[in-house]
C-alpha atoms as a PDB file:
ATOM      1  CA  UNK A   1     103.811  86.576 103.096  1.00  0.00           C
ATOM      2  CA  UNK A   2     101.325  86.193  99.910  1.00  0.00           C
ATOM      3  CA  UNK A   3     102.973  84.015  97.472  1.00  0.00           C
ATOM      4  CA  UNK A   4     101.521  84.189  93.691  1.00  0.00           C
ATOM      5  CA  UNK A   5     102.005  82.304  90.384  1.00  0.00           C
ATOM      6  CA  UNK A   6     101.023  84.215  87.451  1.00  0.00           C
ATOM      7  CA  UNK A   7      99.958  82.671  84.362  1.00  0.00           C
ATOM      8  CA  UNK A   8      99.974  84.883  81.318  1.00  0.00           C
ATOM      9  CA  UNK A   9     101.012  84.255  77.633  1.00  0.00           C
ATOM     10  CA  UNK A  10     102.035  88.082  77.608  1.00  0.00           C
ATOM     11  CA  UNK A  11     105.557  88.391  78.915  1.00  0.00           C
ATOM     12  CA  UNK A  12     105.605  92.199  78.855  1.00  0.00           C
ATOM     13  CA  UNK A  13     101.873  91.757  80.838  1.00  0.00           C
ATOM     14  CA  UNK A  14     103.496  89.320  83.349  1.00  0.00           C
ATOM     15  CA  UNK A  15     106.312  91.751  83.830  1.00  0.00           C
ATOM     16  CA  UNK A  16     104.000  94.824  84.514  1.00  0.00           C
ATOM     17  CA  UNK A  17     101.886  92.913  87.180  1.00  0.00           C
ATOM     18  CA  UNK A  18     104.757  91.398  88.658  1.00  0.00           C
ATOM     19  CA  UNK A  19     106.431  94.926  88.394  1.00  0.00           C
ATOM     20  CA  UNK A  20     103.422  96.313  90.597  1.00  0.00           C
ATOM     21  CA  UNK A  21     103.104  93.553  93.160  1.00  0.00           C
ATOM     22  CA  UNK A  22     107.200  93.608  93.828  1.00  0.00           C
ATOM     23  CA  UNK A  23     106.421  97.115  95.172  1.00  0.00           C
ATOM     24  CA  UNK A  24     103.976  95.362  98.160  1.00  0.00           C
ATOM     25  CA  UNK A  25     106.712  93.973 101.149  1.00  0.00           C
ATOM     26  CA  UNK A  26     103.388  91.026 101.797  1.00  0.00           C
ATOM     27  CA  UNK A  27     104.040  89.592  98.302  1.00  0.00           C
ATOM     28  CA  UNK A  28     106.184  87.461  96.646  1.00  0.00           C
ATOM     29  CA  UNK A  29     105.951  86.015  92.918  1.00  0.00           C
ATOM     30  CA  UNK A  30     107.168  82.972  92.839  1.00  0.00           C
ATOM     31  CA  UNK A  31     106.022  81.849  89.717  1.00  0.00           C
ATOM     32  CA  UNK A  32     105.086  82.664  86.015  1.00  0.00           C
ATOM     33  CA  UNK A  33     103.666  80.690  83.668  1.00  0.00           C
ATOM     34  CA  UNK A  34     102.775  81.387  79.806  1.00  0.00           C
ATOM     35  CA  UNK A  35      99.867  78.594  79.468  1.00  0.00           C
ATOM     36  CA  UNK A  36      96.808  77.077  81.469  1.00  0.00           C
ATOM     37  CA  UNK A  37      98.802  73.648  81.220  1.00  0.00           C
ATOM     38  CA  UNK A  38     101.133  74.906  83.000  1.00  0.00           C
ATOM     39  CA  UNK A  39      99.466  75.522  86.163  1.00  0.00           C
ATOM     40  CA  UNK A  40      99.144  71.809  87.999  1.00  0.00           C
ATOM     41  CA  UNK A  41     102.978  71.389  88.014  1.00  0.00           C
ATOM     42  CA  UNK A  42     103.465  75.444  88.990  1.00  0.00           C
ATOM     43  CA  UNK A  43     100.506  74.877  92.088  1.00  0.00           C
ATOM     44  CA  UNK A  44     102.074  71.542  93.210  1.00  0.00           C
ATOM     45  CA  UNK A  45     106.076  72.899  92.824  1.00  0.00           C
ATOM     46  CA  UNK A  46     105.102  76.252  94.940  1.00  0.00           C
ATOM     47  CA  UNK A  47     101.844  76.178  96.167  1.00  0.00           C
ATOM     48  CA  UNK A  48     100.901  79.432  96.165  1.00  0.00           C
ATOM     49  CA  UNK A  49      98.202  81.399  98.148  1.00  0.00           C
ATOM     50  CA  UNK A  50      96.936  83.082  94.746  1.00  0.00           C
ATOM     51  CA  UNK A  51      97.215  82.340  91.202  1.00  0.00           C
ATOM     52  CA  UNK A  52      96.687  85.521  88.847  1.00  0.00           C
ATOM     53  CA  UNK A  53      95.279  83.867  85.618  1.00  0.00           C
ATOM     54  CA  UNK A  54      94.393  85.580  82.120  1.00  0.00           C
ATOM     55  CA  UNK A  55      91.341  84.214  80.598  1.00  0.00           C
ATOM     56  CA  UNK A  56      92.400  83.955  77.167  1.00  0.00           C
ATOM     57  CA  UNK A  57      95.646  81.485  76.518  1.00  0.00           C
ATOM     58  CA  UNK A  58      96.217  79.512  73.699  1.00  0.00           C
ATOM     59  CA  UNK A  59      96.077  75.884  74.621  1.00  0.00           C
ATOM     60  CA  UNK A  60      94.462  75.619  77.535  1.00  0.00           C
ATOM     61  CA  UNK A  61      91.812  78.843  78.641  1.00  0.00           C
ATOM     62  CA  UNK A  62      91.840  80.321  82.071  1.00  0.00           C
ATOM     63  CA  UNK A  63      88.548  79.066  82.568  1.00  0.00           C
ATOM     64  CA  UNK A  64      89.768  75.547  81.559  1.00  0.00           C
ATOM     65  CA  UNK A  65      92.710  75.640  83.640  1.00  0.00           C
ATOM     66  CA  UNK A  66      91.119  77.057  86.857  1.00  0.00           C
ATOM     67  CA  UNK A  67      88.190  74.067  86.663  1.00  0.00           C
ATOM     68  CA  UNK A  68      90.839  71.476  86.655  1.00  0.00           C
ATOM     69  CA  UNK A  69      92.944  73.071  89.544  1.00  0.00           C
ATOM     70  CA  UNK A  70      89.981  73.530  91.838  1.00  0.00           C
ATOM     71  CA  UNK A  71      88.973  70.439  91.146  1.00  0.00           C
ATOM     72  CA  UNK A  72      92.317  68.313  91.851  1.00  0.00           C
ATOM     73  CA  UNK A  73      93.090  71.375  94.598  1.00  0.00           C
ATOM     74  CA  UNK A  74      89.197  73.080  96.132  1.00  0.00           C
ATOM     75  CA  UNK A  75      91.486  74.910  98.560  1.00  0.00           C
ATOM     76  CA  UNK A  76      93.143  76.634  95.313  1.00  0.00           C
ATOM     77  CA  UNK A  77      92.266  80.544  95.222  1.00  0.00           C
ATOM     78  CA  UNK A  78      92.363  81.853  91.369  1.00  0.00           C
ATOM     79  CA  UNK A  79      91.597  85.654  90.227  1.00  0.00           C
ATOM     80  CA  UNK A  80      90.086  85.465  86.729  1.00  0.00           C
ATOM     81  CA  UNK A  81      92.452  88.537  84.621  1.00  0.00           C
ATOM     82  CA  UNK A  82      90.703  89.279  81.440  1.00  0.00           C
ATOM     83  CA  UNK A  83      89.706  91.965  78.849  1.00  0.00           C
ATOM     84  CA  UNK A  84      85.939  90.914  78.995  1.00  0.00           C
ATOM     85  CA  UNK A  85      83.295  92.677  81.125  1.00  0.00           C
ATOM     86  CA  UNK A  86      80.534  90.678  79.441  1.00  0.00           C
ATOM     87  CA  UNK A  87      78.555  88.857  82.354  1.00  0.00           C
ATOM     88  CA  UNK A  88      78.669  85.695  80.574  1.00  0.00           C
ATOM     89  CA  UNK A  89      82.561  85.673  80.571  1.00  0.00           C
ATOM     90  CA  UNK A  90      82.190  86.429  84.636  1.00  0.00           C
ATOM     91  CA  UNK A  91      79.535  83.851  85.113  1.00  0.00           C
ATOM     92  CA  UNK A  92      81.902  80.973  83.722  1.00  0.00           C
ATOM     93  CA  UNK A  93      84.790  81.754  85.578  1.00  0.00           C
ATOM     94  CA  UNK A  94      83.162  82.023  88.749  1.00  0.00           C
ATOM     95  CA  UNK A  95      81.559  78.573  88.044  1.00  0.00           C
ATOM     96  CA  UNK A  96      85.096  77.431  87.295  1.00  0.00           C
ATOM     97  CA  UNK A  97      86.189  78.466  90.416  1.00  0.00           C
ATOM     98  CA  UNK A  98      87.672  81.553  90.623  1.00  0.00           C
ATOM     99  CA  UNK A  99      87.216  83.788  93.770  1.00  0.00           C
ATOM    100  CA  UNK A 100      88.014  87.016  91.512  1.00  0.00           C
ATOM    101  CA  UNK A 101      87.534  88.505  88.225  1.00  0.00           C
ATOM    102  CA  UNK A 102      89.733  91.537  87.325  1.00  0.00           C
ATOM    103  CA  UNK A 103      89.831  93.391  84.165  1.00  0.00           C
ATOM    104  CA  UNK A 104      92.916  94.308  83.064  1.00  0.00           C
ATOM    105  CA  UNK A 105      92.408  97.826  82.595  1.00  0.00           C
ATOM    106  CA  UNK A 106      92.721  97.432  86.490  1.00  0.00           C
ATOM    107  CA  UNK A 107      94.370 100.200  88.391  1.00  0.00           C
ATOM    108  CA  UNK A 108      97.369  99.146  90.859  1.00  0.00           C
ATOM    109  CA  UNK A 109      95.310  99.486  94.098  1.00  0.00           C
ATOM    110  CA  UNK A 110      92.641  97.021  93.078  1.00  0.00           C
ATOM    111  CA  UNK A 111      94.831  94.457  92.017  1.00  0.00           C
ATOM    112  CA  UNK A 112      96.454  94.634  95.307  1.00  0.00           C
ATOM    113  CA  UNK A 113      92.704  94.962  96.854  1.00  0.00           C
ATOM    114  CA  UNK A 114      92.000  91.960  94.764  1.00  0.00           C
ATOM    115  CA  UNK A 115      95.191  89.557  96.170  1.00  0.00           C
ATOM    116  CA  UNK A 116      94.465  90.690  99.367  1.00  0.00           C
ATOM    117  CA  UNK A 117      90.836  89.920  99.739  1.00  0.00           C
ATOM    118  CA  UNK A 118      90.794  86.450  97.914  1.00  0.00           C
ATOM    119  CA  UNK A 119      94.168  85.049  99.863  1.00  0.00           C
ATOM    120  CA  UNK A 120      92.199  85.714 102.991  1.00  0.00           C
ATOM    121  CA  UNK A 121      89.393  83.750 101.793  1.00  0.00           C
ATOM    122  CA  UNK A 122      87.306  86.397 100.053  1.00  0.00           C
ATOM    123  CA  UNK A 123      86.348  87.323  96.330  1.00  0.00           C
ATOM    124  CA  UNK A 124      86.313  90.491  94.449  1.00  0.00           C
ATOM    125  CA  UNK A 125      85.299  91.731  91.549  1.00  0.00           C
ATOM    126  CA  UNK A 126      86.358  94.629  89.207  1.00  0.00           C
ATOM    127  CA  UNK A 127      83.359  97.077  89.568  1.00  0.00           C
ATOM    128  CA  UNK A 128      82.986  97.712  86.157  1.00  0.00           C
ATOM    129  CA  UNK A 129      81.616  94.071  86.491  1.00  0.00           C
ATOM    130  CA  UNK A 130      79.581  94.525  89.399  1.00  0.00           C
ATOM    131  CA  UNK A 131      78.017  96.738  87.719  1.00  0.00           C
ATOM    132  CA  UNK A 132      77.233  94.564  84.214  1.00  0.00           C
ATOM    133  CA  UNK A 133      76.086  92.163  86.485  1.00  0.00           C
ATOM    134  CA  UNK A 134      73.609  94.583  88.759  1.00  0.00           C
ATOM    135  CA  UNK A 135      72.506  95.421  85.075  1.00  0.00           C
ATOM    136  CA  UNK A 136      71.716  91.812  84.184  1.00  0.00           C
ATOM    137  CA  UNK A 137      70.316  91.110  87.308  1.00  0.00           C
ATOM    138  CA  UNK A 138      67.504  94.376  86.894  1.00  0.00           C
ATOM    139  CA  UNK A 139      67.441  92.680  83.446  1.00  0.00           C
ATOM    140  CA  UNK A 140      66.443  89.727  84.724  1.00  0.00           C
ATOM    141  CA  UNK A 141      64.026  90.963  87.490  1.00  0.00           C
ATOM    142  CA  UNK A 142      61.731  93.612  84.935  1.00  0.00           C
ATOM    143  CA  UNK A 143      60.993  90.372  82.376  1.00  0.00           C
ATOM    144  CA  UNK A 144      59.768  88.288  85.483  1.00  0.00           C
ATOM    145  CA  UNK A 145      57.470  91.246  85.884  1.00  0.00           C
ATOM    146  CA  UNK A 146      56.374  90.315  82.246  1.00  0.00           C
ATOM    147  CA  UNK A 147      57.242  94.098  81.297  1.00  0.00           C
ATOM    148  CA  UNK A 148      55.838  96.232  84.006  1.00  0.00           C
ATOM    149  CA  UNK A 149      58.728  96.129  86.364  1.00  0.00           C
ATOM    150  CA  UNK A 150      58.372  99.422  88.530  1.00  0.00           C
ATOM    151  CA  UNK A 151      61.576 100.391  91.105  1.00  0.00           C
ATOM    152  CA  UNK A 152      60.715  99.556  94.215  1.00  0.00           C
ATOM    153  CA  UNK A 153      60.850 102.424  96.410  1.00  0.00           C
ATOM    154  CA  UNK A 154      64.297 102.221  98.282  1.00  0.00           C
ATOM    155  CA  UNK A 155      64.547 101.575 102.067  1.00  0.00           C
ATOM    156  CA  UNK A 156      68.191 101.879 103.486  1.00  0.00           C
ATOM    157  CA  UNK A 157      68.644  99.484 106.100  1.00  0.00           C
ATOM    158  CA  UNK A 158      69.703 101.660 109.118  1.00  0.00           C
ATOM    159  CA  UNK A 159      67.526  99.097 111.608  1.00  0.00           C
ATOM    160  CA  UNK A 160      71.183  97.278 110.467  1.00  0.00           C
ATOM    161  CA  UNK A 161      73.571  99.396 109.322  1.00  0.00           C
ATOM    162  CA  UNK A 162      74.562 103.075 109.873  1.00  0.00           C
ATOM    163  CA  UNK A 163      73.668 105.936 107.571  1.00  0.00           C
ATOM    164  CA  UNK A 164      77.670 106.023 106.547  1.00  0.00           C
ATOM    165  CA  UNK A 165      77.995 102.892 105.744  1.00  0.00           C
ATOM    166  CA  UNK A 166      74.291 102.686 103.689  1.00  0.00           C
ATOM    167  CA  UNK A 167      75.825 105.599 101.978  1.00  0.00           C
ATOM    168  CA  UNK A 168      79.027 103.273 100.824  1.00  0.00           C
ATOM    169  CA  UNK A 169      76.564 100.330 100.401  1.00  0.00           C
ATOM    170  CA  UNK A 170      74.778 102.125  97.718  1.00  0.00           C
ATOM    171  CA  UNK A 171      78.348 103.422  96.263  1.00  0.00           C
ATOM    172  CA  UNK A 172      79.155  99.299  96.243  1.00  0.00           C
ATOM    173  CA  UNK A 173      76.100  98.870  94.105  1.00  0.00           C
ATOM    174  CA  UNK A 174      77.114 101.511  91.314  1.00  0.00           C
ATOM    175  CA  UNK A 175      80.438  99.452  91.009  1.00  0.00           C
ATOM    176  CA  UNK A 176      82.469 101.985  92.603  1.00  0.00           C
ATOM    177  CA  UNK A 177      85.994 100.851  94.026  1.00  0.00           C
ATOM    178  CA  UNK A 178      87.292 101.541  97.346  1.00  0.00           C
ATOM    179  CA  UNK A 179      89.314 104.881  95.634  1.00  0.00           C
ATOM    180  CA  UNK A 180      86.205 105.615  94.274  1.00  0.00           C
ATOM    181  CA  UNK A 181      84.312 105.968  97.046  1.00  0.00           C
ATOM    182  CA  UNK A 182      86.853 107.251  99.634  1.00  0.00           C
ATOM    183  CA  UNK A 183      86.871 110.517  96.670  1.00  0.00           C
ATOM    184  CA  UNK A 184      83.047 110.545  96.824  1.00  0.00           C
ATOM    185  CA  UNK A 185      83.081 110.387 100.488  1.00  0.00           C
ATOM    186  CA  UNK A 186      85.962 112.324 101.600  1.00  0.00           C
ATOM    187  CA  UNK A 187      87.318 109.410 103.496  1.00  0.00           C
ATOM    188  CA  UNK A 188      90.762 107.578 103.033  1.00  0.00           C
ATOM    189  CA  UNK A 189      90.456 104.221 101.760  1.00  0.00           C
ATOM    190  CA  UNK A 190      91.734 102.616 105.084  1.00  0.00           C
ATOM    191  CA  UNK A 191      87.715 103.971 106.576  1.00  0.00           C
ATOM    192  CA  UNK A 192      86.553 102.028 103.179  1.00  0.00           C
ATOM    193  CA  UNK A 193      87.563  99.283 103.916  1.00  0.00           C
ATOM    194  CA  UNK A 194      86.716  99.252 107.691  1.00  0.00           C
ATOM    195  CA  UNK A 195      83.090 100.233 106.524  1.00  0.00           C
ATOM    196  CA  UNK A 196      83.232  97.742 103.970  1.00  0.00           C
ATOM    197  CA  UNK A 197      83.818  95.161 106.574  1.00  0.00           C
ATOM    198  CA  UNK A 198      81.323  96.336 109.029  1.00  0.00           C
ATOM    199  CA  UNK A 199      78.846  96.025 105.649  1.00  0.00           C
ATOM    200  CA  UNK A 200      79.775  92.296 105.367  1.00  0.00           C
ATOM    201  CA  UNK A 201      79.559  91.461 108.773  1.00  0.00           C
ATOM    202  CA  UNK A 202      76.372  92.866 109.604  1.00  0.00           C
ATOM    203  CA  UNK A 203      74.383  91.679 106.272  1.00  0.00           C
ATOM    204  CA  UNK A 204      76.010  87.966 107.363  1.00  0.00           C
ATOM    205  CA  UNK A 205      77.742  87.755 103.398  1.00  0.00           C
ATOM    206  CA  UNK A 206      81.098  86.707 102.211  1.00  0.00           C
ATOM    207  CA  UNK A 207      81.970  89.396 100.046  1.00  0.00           C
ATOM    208  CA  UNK A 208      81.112  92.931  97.925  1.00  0.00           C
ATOM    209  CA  UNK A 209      79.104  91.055  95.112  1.00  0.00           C
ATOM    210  CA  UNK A 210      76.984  89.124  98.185  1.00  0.00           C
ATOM    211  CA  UNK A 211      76.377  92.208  99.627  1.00  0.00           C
ATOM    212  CA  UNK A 212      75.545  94.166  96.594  1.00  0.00           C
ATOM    213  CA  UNK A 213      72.965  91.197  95.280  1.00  0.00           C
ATOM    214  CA  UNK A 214      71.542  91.057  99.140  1.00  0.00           C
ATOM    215  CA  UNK A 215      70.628  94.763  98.979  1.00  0.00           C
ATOM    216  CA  UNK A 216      69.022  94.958  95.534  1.00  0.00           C
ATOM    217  CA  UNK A 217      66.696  91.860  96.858  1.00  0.00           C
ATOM    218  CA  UNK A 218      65.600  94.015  99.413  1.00  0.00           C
ATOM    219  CA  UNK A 219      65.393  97.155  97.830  1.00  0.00           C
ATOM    220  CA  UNK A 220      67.924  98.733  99.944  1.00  0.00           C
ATOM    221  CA  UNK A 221      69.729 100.489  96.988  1.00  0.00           C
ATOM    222  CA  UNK A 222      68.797 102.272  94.056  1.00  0.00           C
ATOM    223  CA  UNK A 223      69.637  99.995  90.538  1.00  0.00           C
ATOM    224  CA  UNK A 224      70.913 103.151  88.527  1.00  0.00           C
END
């Protein structure tokens, strides 16, 4: 069983998610919270396996709250839930902390992906996101080329991975989720996920994000 505090000054917000996980048998709310304050007394009452918290609250910020949790608790696992896609808004909650950052124009099935991935020690991030940040880091790459950044030619990695699963690896890199790239592939999202793993395992990184960074290093995917 997954327990979860969420911490949300929304109450009709809180009662959607909570509305959403109650329909998963592996999870069980039992917590809410209003306010980043609350969330020291909430961990220490119930400690959870996930806390759900929105970015913007009005005493003390997601951010805030999440850098003084996993400081007093490192083993804490927070996912980030925000309106924001801008990179800098990712880049200070995952220095916070946070294992996740989902947007909360978020579809069921990646929240769920999201809880699921980060209680077993993972992180995830909504691809919307992933993508901002493959943008920032392409961004980043062309101005240390002082302006004459050319694509590197692409080289899929089959001396490591299979054609199938370069084919999702390159899906992972244009921020597609797991839905998303089961409809692209004709495949249900149970052979995602198994590919997905494979992916992880056999570029030696924790997570999507790791993976994604890791193949535009290398050239293995096209930045589109």
């Amino acid at each position: 069983m997954t327990n979860i505090i969420i911490i949300d000054d929304h109450q009709l917000f809180r009662e959607g998610v909570k509305r959403i996980l109650d329909f998963e048998e592996t999870f069980n709310v039992v917590a809410e919270g209003d306010d980043g304050a609350q969330v020291i007394d909430l961990y220490e009452e119930h400690n959870p396996d996930v806390v759900l918290m929105d970015i913007n609250m009005p005493e003390v910020t997601g951010v805030e709250a999440t850098s003084k949790l996993v400081e007093q608790y490192p083993d804490a696992k927070v996912i980030i839930l925000s309106i924001h896609d801008d990179e800098n808004y990712v880049s200070h909650a995952l220095k916070s902390g946070a294992l996740g950052y989902m947007l909360k124009e978020m579809d069921a099935d990646a929240l769920i992906d999201a809880i699921k991935t980060v209680a077993e020690g993972g992180s995830y991030l909504h691809p919307k996101v992933t993508v901002n940040l493959v943008n920032e880091f392409r961004r980043l790459a062309e101005a240390e080329f002082t302006g004459n950044f050319q694509q590197v030619e692409v080289r899929r990695p089959l001396h490591l991975l299979t054609k199938r699963e370069c084919e999702v690896l390159q899906m992972l890199a244009d921020g597609k989720s797991n839905r998303g790239i089961g409809e692209g592939l004709y495949i249900s999202e149970k052979t995602v996920k198994n590919h997905v793993s494979n992916i992880l395992q056999k570029m030696n990184v924790n997570d999507r994000t790791q993976a994604v960074v890791t193949a535009i290093k290398n050239g293995w995917v096209e930045v589109r």
